[in-house]
Protein backbone atom coordinates (compact mmCIF):
# COMPACT_ATOMS: atom_id res chain seq x y z
CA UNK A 1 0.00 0.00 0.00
CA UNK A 2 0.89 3.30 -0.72
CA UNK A 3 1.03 5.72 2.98
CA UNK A 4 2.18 8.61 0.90
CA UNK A 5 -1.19 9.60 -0.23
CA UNK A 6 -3.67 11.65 2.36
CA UNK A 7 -6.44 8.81 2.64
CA UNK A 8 -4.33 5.82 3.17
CA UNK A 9 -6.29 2.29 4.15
CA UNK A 10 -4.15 -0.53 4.77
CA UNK A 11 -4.53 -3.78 2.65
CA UNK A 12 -6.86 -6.59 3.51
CA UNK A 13 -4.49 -9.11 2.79
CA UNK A 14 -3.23 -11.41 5.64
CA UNK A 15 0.57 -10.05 5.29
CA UNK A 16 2.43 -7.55 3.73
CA UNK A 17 6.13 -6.65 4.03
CA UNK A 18 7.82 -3.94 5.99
CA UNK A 19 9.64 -2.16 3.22
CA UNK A 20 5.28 -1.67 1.90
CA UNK A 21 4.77 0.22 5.27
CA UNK A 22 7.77 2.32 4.96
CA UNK A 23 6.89 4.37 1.79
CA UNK A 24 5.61 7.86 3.83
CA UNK A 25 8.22 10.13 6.12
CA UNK A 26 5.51 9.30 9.01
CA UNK A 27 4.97 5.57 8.85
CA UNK A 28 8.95 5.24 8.36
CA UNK A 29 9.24 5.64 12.18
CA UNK A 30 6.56 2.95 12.82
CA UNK A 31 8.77 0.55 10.41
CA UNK A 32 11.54 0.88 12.60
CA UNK A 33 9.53 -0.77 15.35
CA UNK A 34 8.32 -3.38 13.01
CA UNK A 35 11.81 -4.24 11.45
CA UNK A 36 13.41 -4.55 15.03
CA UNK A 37 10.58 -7.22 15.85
CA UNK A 38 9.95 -4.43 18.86
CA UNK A 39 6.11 -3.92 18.13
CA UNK A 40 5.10 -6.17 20.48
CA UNK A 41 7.06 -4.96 23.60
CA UNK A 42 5.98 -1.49 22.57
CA UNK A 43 2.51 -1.27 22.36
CA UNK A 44 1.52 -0.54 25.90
CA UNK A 45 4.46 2.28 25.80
CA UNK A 46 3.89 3.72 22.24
CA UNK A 47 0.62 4.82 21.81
CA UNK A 48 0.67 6.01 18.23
CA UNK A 49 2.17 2.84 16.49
CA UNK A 50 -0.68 0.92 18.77
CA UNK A 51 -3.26 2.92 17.22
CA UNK A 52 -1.83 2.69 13.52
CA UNK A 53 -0.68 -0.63 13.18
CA UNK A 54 -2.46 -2.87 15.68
CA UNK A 55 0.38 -5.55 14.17
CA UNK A 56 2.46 -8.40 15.26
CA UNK A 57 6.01 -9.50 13.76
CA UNK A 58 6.79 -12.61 12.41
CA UNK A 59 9.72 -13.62 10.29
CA UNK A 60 9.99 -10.27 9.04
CA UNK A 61 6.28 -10.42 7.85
CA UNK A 62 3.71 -8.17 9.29
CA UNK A 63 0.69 -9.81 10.37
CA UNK A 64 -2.88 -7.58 10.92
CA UNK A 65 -3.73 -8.05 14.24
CA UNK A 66 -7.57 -7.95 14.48
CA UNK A 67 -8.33 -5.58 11.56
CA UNK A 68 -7.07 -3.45 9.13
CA UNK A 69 -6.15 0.25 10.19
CA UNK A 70 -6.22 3.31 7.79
CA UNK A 71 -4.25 6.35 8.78
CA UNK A 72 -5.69 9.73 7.95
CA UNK A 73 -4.04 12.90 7.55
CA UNK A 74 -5.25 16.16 8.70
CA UNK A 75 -3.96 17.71 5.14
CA UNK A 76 -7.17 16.78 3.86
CA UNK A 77 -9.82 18.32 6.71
CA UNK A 78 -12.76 17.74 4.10
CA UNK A 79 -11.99 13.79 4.16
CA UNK A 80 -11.53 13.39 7.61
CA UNK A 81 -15.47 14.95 8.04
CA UNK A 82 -16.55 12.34 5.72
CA UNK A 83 -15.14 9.89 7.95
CA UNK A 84 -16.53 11.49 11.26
CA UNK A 85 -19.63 11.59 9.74
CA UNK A 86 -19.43 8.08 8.62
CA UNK A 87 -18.45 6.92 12.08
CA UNK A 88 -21.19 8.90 14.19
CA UNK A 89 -23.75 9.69 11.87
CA UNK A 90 -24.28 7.24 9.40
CA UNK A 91 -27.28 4.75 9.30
CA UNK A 92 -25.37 2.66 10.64
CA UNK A 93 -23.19 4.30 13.19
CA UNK A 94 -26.73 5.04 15.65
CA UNK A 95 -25.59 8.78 16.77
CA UNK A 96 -24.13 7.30 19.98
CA UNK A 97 -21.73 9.38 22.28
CA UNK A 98 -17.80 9.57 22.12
CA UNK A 99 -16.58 6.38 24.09
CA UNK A 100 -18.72 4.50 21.21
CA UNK A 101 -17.56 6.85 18.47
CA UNK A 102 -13.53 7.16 19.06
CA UNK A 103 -13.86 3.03 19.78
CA UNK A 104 -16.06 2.52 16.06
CA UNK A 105 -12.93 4.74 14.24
CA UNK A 106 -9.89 3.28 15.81
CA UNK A 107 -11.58 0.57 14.06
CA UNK A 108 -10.21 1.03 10.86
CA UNK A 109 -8.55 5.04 11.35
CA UNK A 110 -6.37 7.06 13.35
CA UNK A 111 -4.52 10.33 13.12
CA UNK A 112 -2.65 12.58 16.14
CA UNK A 113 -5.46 14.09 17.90
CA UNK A 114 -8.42 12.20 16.65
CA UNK A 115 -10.29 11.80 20.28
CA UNK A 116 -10.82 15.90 20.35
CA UNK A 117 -11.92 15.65 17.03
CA UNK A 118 -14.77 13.10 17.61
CA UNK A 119 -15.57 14.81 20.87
CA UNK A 120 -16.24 18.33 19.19
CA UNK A 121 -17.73 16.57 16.05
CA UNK A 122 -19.84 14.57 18.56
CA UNK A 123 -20.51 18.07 20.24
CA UNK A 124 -21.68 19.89 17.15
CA UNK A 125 -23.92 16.88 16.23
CA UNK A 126 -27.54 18.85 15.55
CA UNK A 127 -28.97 15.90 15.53
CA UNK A 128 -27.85 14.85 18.82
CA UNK A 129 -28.17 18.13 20.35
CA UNK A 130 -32.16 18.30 18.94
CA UNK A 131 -33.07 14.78 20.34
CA UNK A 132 -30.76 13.91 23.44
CA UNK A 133 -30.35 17.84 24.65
CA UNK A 134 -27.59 19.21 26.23
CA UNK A 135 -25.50 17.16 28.34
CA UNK A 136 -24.98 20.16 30.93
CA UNK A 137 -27.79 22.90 30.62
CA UNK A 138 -26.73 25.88 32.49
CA UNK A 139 -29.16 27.08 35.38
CA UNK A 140 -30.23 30.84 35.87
CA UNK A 141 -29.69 32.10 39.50
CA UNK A 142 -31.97 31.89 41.55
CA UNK A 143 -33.97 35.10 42.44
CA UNK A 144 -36.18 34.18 45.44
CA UNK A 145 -39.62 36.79 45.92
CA UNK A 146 -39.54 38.05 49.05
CA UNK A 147 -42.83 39.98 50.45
CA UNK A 148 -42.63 42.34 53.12
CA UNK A 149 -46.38 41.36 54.95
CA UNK A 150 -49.58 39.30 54.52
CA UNK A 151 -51.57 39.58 51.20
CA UNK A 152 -48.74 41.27 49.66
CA UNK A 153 -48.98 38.28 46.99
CA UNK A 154 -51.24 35.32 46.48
CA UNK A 155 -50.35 32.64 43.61
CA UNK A 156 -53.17 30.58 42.53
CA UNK A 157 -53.16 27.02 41.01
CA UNK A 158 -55.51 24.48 39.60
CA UNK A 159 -54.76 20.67 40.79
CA UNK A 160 -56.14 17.63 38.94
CA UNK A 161 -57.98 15.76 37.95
CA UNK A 162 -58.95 13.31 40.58
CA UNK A 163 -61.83 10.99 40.36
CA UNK A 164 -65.21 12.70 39.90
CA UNK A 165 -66.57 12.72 44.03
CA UNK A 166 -69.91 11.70 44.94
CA UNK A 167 -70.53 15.55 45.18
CA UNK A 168 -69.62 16.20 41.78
CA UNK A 169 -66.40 17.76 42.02
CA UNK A 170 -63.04 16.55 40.37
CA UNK A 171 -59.91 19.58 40.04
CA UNK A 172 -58.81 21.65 43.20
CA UNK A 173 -58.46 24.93 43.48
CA UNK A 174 -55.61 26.13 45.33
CA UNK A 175 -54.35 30.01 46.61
CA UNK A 176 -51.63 29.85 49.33
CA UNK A 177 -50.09 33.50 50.80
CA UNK A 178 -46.59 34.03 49.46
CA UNK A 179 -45.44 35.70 53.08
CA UNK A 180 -47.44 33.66 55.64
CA UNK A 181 -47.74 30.42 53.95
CA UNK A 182 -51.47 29.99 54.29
CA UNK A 183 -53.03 27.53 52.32
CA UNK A 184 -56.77 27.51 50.68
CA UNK A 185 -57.84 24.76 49.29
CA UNK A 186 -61.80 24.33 47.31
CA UNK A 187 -63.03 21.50 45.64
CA UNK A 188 -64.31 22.37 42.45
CA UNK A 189 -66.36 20.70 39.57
CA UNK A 190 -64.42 22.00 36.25
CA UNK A 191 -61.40 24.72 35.97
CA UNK A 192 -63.38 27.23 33.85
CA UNK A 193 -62.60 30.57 33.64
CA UNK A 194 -66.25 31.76 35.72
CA UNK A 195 -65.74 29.05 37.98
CA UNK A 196 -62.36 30.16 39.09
CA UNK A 197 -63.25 33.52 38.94
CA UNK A 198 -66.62 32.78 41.13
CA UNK A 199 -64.53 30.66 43.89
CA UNK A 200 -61.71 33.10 44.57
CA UNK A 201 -63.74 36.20 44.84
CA UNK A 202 -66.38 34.56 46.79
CA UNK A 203 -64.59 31.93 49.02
CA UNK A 204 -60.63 33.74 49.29
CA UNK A 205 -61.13 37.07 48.53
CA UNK A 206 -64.33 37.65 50.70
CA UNK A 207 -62.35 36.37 53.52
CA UNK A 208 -59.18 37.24 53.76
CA UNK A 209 -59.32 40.31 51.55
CA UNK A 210 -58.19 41.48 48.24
CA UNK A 211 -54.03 40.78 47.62
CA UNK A 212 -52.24 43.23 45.84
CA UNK A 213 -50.63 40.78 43.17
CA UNK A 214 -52.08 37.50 41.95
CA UNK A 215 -49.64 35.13 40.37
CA UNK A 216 -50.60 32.23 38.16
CA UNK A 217 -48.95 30.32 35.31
CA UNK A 218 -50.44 30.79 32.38
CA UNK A 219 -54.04 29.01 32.17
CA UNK A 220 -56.71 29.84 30.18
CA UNK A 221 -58.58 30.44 33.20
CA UNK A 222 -56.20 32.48 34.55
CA UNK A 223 -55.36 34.70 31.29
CA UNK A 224 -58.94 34.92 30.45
CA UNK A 225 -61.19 38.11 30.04
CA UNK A 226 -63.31 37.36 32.93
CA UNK A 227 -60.21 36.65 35.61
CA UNK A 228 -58.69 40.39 33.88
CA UNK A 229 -62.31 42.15 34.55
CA UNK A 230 -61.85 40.91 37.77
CA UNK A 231 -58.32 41.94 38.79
CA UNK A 232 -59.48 45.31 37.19
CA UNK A 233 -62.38 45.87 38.94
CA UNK A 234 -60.58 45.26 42.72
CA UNK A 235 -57.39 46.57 41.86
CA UNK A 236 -55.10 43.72 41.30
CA UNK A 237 -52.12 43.27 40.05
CA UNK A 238 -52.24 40.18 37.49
CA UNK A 239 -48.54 38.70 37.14
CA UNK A 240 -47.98 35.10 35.34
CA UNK A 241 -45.02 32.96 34.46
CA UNK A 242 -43.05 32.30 31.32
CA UNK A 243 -43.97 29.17 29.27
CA UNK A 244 -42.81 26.04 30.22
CA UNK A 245 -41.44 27.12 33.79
CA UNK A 246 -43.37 26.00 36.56
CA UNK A 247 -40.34 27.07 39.16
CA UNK A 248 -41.58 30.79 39.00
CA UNK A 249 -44.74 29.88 41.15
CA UNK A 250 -42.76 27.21 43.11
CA UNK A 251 -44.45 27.65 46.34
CA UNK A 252 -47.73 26.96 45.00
CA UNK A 253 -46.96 23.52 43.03
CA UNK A 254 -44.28 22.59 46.03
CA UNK A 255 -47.67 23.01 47.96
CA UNK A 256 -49.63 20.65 45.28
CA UNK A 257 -47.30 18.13 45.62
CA UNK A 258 -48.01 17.50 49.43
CA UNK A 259 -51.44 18.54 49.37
CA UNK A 260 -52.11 15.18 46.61
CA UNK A 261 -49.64 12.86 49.04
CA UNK A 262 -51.80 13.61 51.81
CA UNK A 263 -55.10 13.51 50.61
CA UNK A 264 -53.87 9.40 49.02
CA UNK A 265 -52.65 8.74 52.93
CA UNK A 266 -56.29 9.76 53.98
CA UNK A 267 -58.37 9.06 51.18
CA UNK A 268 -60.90 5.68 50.78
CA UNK A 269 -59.91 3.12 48.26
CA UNK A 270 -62.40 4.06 45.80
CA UNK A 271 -60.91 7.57 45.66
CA UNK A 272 -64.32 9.13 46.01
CA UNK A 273 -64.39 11.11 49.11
CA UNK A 274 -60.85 13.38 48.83
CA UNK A 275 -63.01 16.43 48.90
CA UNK A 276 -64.56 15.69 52.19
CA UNK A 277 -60.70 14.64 53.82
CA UNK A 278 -59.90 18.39 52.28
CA UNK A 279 -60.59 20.56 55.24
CA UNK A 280 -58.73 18.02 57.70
CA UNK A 281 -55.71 18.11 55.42
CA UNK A 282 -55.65 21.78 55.30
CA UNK A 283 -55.75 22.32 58.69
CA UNK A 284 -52.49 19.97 59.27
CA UNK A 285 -50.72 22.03 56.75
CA UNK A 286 -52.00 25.45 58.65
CA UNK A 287 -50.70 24.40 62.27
CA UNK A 288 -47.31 22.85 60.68
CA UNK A 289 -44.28 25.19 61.04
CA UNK A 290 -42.27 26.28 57.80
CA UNK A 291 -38.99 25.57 57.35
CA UNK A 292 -38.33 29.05 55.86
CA UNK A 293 -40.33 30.95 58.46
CA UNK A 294 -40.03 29.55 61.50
CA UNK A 295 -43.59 29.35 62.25
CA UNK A 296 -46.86 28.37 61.42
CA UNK A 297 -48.77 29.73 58.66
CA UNK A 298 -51.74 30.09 61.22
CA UNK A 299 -49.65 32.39 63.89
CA UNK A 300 -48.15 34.79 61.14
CA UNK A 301 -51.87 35.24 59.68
CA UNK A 302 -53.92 35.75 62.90
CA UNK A 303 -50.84 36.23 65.88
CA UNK A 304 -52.12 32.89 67.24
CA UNK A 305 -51.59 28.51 66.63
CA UNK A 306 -54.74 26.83 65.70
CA UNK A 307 -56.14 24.16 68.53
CA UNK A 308 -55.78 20.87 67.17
CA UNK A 309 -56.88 17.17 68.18
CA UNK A 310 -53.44 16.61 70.01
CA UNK A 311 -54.18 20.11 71.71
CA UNK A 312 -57.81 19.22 72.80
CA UNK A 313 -56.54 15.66 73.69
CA UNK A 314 -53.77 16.38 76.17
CA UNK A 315 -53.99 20.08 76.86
CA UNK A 316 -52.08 23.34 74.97
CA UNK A 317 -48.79 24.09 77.05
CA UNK A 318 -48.73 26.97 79.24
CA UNK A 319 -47.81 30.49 77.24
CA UNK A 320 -45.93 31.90 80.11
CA UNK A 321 -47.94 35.50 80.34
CA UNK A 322 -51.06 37.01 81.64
CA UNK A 323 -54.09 36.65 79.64
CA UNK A 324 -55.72 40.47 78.43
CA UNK A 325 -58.35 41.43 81.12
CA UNK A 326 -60.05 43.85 78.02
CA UNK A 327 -60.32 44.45 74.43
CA UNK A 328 -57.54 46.97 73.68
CA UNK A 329 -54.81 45.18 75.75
CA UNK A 330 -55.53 42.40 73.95
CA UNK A 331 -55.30 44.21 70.15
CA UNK A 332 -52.11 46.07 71.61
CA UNK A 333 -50.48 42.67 72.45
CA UNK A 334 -51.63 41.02 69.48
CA UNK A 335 -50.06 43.72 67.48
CA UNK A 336 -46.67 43.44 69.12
CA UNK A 337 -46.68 39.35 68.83
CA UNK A 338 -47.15 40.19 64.89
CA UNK A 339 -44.44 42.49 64.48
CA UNK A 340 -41.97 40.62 66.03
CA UNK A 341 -43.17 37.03 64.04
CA UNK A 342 -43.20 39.12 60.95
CA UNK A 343 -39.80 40.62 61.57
CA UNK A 344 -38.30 37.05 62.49
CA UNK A 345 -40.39 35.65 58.88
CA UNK A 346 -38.76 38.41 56.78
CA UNK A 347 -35.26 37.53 58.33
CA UNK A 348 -35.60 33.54 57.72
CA UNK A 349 -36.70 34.05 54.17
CA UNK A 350 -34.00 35.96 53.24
CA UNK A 351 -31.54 34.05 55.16
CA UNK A 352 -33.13 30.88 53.15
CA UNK A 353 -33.52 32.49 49.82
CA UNK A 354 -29.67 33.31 50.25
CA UNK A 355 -29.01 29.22 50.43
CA UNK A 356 -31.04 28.90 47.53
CA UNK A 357 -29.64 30.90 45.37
CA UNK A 358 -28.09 29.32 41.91
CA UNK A 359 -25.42 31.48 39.86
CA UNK A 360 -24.91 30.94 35.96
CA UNK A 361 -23.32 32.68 33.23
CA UNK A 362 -25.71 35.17 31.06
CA UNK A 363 -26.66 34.68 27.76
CA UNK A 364 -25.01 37.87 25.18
CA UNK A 365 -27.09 39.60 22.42
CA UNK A 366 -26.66 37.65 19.18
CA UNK A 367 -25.94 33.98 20.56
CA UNK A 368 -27.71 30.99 18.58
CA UNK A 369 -28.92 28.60 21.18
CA UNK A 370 -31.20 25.65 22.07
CA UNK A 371 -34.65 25.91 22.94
CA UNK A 372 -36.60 23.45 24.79
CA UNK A 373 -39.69 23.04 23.51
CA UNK A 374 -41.34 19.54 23.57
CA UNK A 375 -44.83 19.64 21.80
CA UNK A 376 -47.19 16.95 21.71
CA UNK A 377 -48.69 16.66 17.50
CA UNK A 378 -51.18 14.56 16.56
CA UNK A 379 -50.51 10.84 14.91
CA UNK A 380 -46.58 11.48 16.85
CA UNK A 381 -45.03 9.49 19.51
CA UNK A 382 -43.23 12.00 21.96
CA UNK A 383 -41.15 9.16 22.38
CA UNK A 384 -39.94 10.03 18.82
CA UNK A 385 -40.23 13.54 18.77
CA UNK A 386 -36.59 15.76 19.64
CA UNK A 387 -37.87 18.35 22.84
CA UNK A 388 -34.99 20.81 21.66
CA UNK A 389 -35.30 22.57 18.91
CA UNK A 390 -33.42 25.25 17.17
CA UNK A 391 -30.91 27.15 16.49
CA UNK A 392 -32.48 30.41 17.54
CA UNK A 393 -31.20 33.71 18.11
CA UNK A 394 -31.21 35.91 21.28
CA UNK A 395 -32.55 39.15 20.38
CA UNK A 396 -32.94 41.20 23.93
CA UNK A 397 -32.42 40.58 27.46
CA UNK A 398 -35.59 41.94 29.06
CA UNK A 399 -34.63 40.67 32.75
CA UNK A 400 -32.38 38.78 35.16
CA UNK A 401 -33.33 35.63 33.61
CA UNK A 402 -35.61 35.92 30.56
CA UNK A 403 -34.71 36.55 27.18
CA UNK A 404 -36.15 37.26 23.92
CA UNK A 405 -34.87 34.96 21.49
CA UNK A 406 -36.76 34.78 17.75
CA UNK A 407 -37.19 31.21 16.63
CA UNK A 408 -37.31 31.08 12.43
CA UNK A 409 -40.06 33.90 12.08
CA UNK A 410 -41.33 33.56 15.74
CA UNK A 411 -40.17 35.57 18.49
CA UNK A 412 -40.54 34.41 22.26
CA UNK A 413 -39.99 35.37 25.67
CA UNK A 414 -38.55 32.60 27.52
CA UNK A 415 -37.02 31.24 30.54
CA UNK A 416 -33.23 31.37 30.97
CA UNK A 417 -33.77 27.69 31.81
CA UNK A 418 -35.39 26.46 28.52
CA UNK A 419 -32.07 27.90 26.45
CA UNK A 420 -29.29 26.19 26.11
CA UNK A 421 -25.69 26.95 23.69
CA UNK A 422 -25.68 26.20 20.69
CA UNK A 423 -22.63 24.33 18.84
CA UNK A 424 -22.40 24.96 15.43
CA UNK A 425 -21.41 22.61 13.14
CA UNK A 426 -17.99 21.79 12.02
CA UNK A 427 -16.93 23.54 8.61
CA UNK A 428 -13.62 23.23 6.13
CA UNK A 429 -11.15 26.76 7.09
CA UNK A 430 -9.03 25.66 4.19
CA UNK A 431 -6.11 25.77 5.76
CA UNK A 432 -5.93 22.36 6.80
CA UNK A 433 -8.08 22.42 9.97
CA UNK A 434 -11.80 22.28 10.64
CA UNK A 435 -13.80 25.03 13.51
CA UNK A 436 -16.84 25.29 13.82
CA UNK A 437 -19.04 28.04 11.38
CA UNK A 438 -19.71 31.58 13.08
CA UNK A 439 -23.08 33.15 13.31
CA UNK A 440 -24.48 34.00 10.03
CA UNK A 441 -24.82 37.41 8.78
CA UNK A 442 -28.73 38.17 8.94
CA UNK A 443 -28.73 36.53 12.45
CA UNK A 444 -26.17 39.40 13.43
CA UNK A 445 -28.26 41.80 11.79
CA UNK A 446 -31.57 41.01 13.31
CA UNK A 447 -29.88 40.67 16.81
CA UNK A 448 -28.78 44.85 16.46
CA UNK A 449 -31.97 45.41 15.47
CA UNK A 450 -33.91 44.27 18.16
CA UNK A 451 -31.73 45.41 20.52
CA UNK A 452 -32.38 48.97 19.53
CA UNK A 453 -36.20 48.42 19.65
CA UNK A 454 -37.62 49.24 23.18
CA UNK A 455 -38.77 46.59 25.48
CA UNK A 456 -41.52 46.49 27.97
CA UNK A 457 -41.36 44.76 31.67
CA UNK A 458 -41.84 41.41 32.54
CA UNK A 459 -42.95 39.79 35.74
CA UNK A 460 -42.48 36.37 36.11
């Protein structure tokens, strides 16, 4: 065989002699091993004649080991795509990572500093990237909301379904205080816009009075004209969270996820009576102390602990101080035991949200990334379907962590979460070397563009 040549693939034959091997400058140093019989003492300490020969001597014959191995120069960067490509994504090659990859070439290839080729080939795989995702997304930091007093901000959430009850009801709606932790809970037939609107003003707002923001995701009941007549009519303000981002109203699904585990621990095997275990439920969540408080929802909402079964049972322990003779001494105390627990909650949650906090690197103006956006379409297996989809272009940062990114001829405002970098693919320099392709001239151009356009404010 000839080793001179830039695509060089060694002979299938079972032998071939050593003067065959030694036509190239490069492969001459490998013959030297082979001629001096050395080969096989050598291949645990010289890597590079492993990888290219993968040969024993015999009788001064050279004898293919297990198969035959091609050596590939980087003179030719165009070839030496066609054989990453042919190694990783080929029908038959299955898209798998870079252990499987590097292992499939060294098959039959190998050239100095083919493993960071196949790992930034592997990389800049779209195909990969579209189907399997990232394999580290970056995180936005974590910017905890902290309100300053009861009422201050009430999220809202619809849970279900659940079996249809005997009484006719099968979602939950829930509204829990984003300072004092107080949960509401109402048993509801459907999650309608009216309905919604009908149970919060009636049931939560009648009661407890009207908040000053109401936070949901981003419902149709909750974005519909009704609930916005509503939050116009008592002065609310209506906030909502970005697609696909549940963590924004955190404290409201953290709360749906133990309100359902303890309604299956009390509930009957025919899981027909949850709405009648509701109330019992709700008042074990109410007299339990927060972990980012320091107290029960109950005292921080009324400056006293609710009297439970263990209470009635075996007696409330001894406060320590006089009970109020008359109505003012009472309010006056009252007052005091609320500023103080309300001091102490503001303290804890910042203290907390300081723990919780997550840092990450920003995304610039201009930047092609991933989005993650899995859609369900008719007659397709999600199974089959690739969640990420892009590349798309950041256009504006309107916030800590949301972006507006345009997506072919869509643009979006999105989670810092859902966006991931993009790797572009790998394209010929012509100077014997291979980097991957820059961002393309109208992307550049429609990224200054929108960042001179004005933005408006986003809650999330």
């Amino acid at each position: 065989m000839c080793m001179g040549s830039r695509f060089c693939c060694a002979p299938t034959t079972p032998r071939f002699s050593v003067s065959c091997v030694s036509a190239s400058p490069r492969a001459s140093s490998h013959a030297g091993y082979l001629d001096s019989r050395s080969l096989a003492s050598r291949l645990c300490t010289d890597r590079a004649v492993a990888m290219v020969t993968r040969t024993l001597c015999c009788a001064g014959r050279v004898w293919p080991w297990t198969v035959s191995i091609a050596l590939v120069r980087r003179r030719n960067p165009l070839r030496l795509l066609i054989v990453l490509r042919g190694v990783h994504g080929s029908p038959g090659a299955g898209h798998f990572g870079v252990t499987k990859t590097l292992k499939r070439l060294r098959q039959r290839f190998y050239w100095p500093g083919c493993r960071a080729d196949v790992e930034l080939f592997v990389h800049c795989c779209d195909v990969c990237a579209a189907k399997k995702g990232p394999a580290r997304v970056p995180r936005a930091p974590l910017h905890p909301y902290q309100c300053g007093g009861p009422m201050e901000r009430v999220a809202v959430d619809v849970l279900g379904p659940f079996p249809v009850t005997d009484s006719g009801n099968r979602y939950i709606l829930v509204a829990m205080d984003y300072f004092t932790k107080w949960p509401e809970a109402y048993a509801v037939p459907d999650q309608g816009a009216v309905t919604t609107a009908d149970v919060l003003v009636r049931e939560f707002f009648c009661r407890f009075g009207v908040p000053e923001e109401l936070h949901s995701d981003q419902g149709r009941n909750f974005e519909s004209e009704v609930m916005a007549e509503v939050c116009r009519i008592l002065g609310i303000h209506k906030t909502r969270t970005t697609p696909l981002h549940p963590q924004t109203d955190g404290l409201v699904e953290q709360f749906n996820h133990t309100l359902a585990a303890q309604l299956a621990m009390v509930s009957s095997k025919g899981q027909r009576d949850w709405d009648k275990h509701l109330p019992v439920v709700l008042l074990a969540c109410r007299s339990a102390v927060q972990e980012t408080t320091g107290f029960t929802p109950a005292m921080l909402m009324f400056g006293r602990e609710l009297r439970t079964p263990v209470a009635l049972a075996f007696g409330a322990p001894p406060d320590g101080g006089e009970h109020a003779t008359d109505t003012p001494t009472f309010v006056s105390r009252l007052l005091f035991s609320l500023d103080v627990g309300h001091g102490l909650a503001r303290s804890n949650q910042s203290a907390a949200g300081q723990k919780q906090k997550r840092f990450g690197e920003p995304l610039s103006v201009g930047a092609r990334v991933w989005l993650y956006n899995p859609q369900r379409k008719k007659g397709l297996c999600p199974k089959l379907q690739s969640a990420w989809v892009g590349p798309c272009l950041v256009l504006s940062r309107l916030g800590e962590v949301v972006y507006r990114i345009r997506w072919g001829r869509r643009r979006m405002i999105v989670h810092r979460d859902r966006l991931a970098p993009y790797r572009p693919k790998l394209r010929d320099t012509g100077d014997g070397g291979a980097e991957p392709a820059g961002p393309a001239p109208e992307l550049q151009a429609a990224a200054g563009e929108e960042a001179a356009r004005p933005t408006r404010g986003l809650c999330m």
